[in-house]
N, C-alpha and C. Protein backbone atom coordinates (compact mmCIF):
# COMPACT_ATOMS: atom_id res chain seq x y z
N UNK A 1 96.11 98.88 135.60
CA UNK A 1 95.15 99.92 135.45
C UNK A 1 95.37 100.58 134.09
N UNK A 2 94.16 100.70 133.62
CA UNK A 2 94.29 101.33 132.02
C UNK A 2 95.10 102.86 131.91
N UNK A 3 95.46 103.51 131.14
CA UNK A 3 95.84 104.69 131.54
C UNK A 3 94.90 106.21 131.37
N UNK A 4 93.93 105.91 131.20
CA UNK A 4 93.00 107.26 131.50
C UNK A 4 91.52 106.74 132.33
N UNK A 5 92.37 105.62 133.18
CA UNK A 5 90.74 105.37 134.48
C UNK A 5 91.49 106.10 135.85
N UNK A 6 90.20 106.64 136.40
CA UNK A 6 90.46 107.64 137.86
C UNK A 6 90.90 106.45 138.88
N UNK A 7 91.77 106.73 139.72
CA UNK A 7 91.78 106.38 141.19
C UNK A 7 90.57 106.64 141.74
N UNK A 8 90.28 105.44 142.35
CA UNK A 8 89.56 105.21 143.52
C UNK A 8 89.80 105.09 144.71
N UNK A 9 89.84 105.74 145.57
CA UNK A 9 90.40 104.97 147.64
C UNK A 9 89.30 104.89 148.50
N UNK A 10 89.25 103.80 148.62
CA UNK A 10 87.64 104.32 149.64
C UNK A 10 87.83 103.77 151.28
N UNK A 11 87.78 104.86 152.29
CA UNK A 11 88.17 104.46 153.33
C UNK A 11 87.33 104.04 154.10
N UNK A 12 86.98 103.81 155.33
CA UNK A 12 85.85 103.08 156.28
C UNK A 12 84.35 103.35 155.45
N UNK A 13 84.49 102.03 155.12
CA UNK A 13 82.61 102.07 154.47
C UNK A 13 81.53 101.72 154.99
N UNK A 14 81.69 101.46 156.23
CA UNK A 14 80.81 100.91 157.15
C UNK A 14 79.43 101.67 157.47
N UNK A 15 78.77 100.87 156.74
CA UNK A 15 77.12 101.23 157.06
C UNK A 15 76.90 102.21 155.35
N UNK A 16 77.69 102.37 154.53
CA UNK A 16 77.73 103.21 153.36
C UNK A 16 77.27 102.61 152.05
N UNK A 17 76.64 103.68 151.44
CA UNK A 17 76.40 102.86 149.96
C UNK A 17 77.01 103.98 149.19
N UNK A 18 77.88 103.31 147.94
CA UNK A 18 77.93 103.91 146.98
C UNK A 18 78.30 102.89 145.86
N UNK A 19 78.34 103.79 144.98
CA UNK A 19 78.87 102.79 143.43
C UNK A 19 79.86 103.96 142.24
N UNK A 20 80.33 103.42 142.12
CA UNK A 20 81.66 103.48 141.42
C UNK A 20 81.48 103.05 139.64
N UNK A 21 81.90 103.81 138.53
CA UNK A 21 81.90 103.20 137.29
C UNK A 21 80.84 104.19 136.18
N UNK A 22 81.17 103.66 135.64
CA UNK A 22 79.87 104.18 134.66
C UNK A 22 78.34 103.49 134.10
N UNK A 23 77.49 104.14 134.35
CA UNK A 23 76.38 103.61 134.80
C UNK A 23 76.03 103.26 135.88
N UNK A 24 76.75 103.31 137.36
CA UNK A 24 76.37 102.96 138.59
C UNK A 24 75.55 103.47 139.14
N UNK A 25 74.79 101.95 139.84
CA UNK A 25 73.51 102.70 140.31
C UNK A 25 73.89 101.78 141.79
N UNK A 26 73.01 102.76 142.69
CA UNK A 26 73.00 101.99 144.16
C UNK A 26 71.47 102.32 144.87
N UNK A 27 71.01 101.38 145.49
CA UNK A 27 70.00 101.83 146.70
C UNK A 27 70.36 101.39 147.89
N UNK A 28 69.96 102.31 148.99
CA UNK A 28 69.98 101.64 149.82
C UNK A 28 69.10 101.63 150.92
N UNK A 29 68.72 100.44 151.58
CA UNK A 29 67.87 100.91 152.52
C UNK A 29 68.34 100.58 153.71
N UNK A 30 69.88 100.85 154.14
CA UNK A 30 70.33 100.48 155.13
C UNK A 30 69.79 101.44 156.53
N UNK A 31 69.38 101.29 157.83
CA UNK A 31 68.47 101.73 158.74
C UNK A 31 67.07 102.38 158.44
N UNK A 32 66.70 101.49 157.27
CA UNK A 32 65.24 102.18 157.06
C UNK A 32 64.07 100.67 157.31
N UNK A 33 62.74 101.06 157.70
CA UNK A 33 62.16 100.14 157.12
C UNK A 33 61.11 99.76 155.89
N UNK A 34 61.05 98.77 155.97
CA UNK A 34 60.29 98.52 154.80
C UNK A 34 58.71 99.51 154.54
N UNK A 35 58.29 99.90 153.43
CA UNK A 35 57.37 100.46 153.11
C UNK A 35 55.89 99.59 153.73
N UNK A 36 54.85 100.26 154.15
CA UNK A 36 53.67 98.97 154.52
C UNK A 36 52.67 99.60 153.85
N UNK A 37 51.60 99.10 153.13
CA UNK A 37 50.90 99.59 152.56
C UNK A 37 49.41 99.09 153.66
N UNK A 38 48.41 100.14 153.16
CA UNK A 38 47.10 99.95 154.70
C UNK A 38 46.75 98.60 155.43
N UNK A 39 46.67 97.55 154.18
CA UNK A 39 46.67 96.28 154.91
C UNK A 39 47.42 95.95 155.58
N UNK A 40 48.70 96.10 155.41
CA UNK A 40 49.25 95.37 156.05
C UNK A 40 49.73 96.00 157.30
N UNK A 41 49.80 97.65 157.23
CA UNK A 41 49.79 98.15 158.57
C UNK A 41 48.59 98.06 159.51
N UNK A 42 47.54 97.46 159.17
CA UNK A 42 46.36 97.04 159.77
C UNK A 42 46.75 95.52 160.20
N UNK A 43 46.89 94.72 159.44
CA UNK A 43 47.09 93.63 159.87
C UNK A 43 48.40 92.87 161.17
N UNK A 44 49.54 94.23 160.98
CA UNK A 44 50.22 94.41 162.08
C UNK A 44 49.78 94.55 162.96
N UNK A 45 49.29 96.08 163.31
CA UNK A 45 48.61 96.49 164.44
C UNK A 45 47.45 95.35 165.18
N UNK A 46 46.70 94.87 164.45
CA UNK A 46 45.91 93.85 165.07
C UNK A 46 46.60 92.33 165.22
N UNK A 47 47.66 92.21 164.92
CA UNK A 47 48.79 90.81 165.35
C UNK A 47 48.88 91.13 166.31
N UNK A 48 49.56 92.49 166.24
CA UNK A 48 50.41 92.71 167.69
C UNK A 48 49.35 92.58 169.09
N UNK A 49 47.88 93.12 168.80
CA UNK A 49 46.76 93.31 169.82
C UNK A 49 46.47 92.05 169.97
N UNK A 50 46.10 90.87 169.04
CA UNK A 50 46.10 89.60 169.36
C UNK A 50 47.46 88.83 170.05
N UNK A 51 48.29 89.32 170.11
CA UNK A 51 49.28 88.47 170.93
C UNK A 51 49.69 89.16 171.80
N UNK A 52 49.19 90.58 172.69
CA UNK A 52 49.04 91.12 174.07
C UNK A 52 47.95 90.14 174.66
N UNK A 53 46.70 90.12 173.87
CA UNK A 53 45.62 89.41 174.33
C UNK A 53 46.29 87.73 174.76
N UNK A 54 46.93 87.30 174.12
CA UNK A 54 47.42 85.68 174.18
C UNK A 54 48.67 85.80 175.57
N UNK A 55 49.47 86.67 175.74
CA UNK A 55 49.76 86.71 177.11
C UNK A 55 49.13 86.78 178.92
N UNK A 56 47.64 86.87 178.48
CA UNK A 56 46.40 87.59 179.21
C UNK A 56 46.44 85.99 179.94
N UNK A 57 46.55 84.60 178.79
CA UNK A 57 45.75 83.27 179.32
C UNK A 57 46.99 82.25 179.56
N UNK A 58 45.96 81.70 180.20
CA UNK A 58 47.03 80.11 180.38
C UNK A 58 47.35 79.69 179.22
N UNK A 59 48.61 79.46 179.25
CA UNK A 59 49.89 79.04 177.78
C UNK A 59 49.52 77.92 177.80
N UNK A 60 49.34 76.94 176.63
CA UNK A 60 49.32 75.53 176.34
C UNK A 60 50.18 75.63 174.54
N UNK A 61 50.13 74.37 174.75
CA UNK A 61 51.06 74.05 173.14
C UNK A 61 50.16 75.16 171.77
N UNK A 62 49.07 74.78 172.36
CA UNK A 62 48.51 75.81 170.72
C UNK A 62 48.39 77.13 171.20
N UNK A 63 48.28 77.41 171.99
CA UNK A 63 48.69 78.73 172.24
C UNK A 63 49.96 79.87 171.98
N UNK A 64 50.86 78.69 172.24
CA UNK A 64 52.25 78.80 172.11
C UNK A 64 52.58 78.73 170.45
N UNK A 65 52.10 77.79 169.53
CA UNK A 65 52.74 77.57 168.29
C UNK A 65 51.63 79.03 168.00
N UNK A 66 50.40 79.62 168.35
CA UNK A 66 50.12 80.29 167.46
C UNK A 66 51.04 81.57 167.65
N UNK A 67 51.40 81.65 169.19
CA UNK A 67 52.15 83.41 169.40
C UNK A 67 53.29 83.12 168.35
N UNK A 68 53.92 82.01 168.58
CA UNK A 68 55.06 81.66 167.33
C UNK A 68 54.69 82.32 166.00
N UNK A 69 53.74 82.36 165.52
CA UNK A 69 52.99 82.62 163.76
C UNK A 69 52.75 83.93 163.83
N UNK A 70 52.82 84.15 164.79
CA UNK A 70 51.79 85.53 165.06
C UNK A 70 53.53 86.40 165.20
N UNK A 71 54.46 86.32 165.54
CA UNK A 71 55.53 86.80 166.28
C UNK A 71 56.43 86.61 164.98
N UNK A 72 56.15 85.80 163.79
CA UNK A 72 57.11 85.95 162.21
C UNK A 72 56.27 86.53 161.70
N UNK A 73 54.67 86.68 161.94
CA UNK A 73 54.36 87.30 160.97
C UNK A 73 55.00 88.89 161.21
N UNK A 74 54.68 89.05 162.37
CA UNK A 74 54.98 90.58 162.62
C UNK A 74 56.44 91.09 162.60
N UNK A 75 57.38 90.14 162.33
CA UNK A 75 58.57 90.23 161.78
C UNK A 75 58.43 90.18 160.71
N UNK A 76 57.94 89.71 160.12
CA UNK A 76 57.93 89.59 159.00
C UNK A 76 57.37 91.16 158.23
N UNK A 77 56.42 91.27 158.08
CA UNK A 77 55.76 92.54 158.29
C UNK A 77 56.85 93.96 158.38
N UNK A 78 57.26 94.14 159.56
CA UNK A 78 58.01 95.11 160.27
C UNK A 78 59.37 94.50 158.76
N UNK A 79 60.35 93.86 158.81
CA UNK A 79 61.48 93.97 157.96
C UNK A 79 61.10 93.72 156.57
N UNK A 80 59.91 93.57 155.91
CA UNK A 80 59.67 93.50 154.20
C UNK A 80 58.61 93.87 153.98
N UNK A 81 57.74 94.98 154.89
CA UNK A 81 56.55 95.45 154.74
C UNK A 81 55.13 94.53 154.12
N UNK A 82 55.12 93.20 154.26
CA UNK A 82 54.21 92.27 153.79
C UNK A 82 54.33 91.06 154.36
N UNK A 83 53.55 90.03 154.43
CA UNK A 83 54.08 89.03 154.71
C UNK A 83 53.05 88.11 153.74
N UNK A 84 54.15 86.87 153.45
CA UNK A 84 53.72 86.04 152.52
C UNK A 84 52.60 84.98 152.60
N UNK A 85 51.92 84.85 151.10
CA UNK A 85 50.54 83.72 151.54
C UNK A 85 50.82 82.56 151.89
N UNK A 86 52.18 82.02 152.16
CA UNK A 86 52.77 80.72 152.45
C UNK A 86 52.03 81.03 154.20
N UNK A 87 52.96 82.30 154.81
CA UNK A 87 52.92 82.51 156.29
C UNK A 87 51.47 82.51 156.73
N UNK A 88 50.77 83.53 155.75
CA UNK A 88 49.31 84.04 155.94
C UNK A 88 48.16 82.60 156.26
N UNK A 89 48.53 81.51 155.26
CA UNK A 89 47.99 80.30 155.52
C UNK A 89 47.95 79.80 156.77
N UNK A 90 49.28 79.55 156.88
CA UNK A 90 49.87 78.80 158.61
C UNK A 90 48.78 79.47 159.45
N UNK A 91 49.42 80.75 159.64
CA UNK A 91 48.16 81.60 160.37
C UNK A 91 46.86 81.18 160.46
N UNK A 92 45.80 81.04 159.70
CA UNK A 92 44.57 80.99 159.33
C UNK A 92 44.28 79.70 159.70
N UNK A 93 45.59 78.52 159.72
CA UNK A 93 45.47 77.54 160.40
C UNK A 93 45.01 76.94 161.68
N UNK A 94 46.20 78.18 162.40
CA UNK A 94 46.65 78.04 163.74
C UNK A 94 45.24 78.67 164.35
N UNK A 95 44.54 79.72 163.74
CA UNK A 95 43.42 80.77 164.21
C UNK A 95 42.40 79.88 164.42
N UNK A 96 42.06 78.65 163.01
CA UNK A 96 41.23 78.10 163.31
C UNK A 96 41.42 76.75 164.44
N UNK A 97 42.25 76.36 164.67
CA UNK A 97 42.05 75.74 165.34
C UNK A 97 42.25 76.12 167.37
N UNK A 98 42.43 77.66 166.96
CA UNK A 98 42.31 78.15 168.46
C UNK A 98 40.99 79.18 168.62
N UNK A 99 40.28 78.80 167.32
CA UNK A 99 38.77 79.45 167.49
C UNK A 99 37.98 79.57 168.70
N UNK A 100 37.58 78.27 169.26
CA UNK A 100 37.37 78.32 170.51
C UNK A 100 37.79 78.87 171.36
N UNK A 101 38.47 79.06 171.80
CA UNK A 101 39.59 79.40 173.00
C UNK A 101 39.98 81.10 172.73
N UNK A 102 39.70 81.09 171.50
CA UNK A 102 40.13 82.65 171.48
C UNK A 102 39.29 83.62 171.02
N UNK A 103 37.61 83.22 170.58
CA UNK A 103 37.15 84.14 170.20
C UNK A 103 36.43 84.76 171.40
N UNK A 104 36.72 84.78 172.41
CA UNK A 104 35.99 85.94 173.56
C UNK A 104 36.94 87.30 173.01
N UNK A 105 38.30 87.17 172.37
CA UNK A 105 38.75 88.09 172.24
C UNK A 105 38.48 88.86 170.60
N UNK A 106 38.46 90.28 171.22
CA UNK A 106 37.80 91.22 169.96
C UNK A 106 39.08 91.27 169.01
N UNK A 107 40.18 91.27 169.56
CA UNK A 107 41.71 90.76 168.57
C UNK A 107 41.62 89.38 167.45
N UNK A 108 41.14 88.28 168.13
CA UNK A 108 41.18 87.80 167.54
C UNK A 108 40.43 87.80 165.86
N UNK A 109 39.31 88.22 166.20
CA UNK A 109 37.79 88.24 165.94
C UNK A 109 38.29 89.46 164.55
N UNK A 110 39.52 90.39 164.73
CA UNK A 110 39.69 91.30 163.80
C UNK A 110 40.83 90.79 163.20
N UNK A 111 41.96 89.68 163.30
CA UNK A 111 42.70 88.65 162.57
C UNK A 111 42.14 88.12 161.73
N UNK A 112 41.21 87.26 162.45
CA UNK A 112 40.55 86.49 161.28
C UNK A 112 39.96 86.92 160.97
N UNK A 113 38.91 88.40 160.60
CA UNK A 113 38.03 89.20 160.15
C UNK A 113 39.07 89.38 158.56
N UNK A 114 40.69 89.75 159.01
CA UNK A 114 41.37 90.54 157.86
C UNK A 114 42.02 89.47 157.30
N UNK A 115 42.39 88.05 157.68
CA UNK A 115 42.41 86.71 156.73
C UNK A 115 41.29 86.16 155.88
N UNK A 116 40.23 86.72 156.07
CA UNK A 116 39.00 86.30 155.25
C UNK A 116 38.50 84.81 155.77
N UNK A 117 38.57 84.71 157.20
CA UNK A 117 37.67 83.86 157.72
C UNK A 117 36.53 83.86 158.34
């Protein structure tokens, strides 16, 4: 240790942010969540209403892979406040090909309204 640098001791850090030095910078967003901006807190809220609605019917394979898409997006969403046009695609996929089958529902009908289908 040089002879004019401070002691440091740092005891249980668990769950803690700090920084140490000169120039230290820290953020943290430990128990927070991510910021959502209107779309995408819209586009949550109507995931989540489309996949109450998808528990309503008889489960088959596409039913199932779409609650799957529908269930990262909204993880997705909820832990990084957005979700990506890679995911958003899949989606728009899965929607169209459960068009049939799912547009009696007004959920659906406002998914694909906010994917631009």
């Amino acid at each position: 240790m040089a002879q004019n640098e401070p002691t440091v001791h740092i005891g249980n850090a668990q769950g803690a942010t700090f920084a140490v030095g000169d120039n230290a910078n820290v953020t943290s967003h430990y128990g927070t969540t991510a910021a959502r901006d209107q779309a995408a807190e819209e586009l949550l809220r109507a995931v989540r209403e489309l996949r109450a609605d998808l528990a309503r019917i008889q489960r088959t394979g596409q039913t199932d892979r779409l609650d799957t898409a529908l269930a990262d997006t909204e993880e997705e969403i909820t832990r990084t406040g957005t979700a990506p046009e890679g995911r958003l695609q899949r989606l728009r996929g899965l929607l169209e090909e459960s068009q049939a089958a799912l547009s009696l529902f007004a959920s659906f009908g406002t998914v694909a309204g906010m994917l631009g289908m």
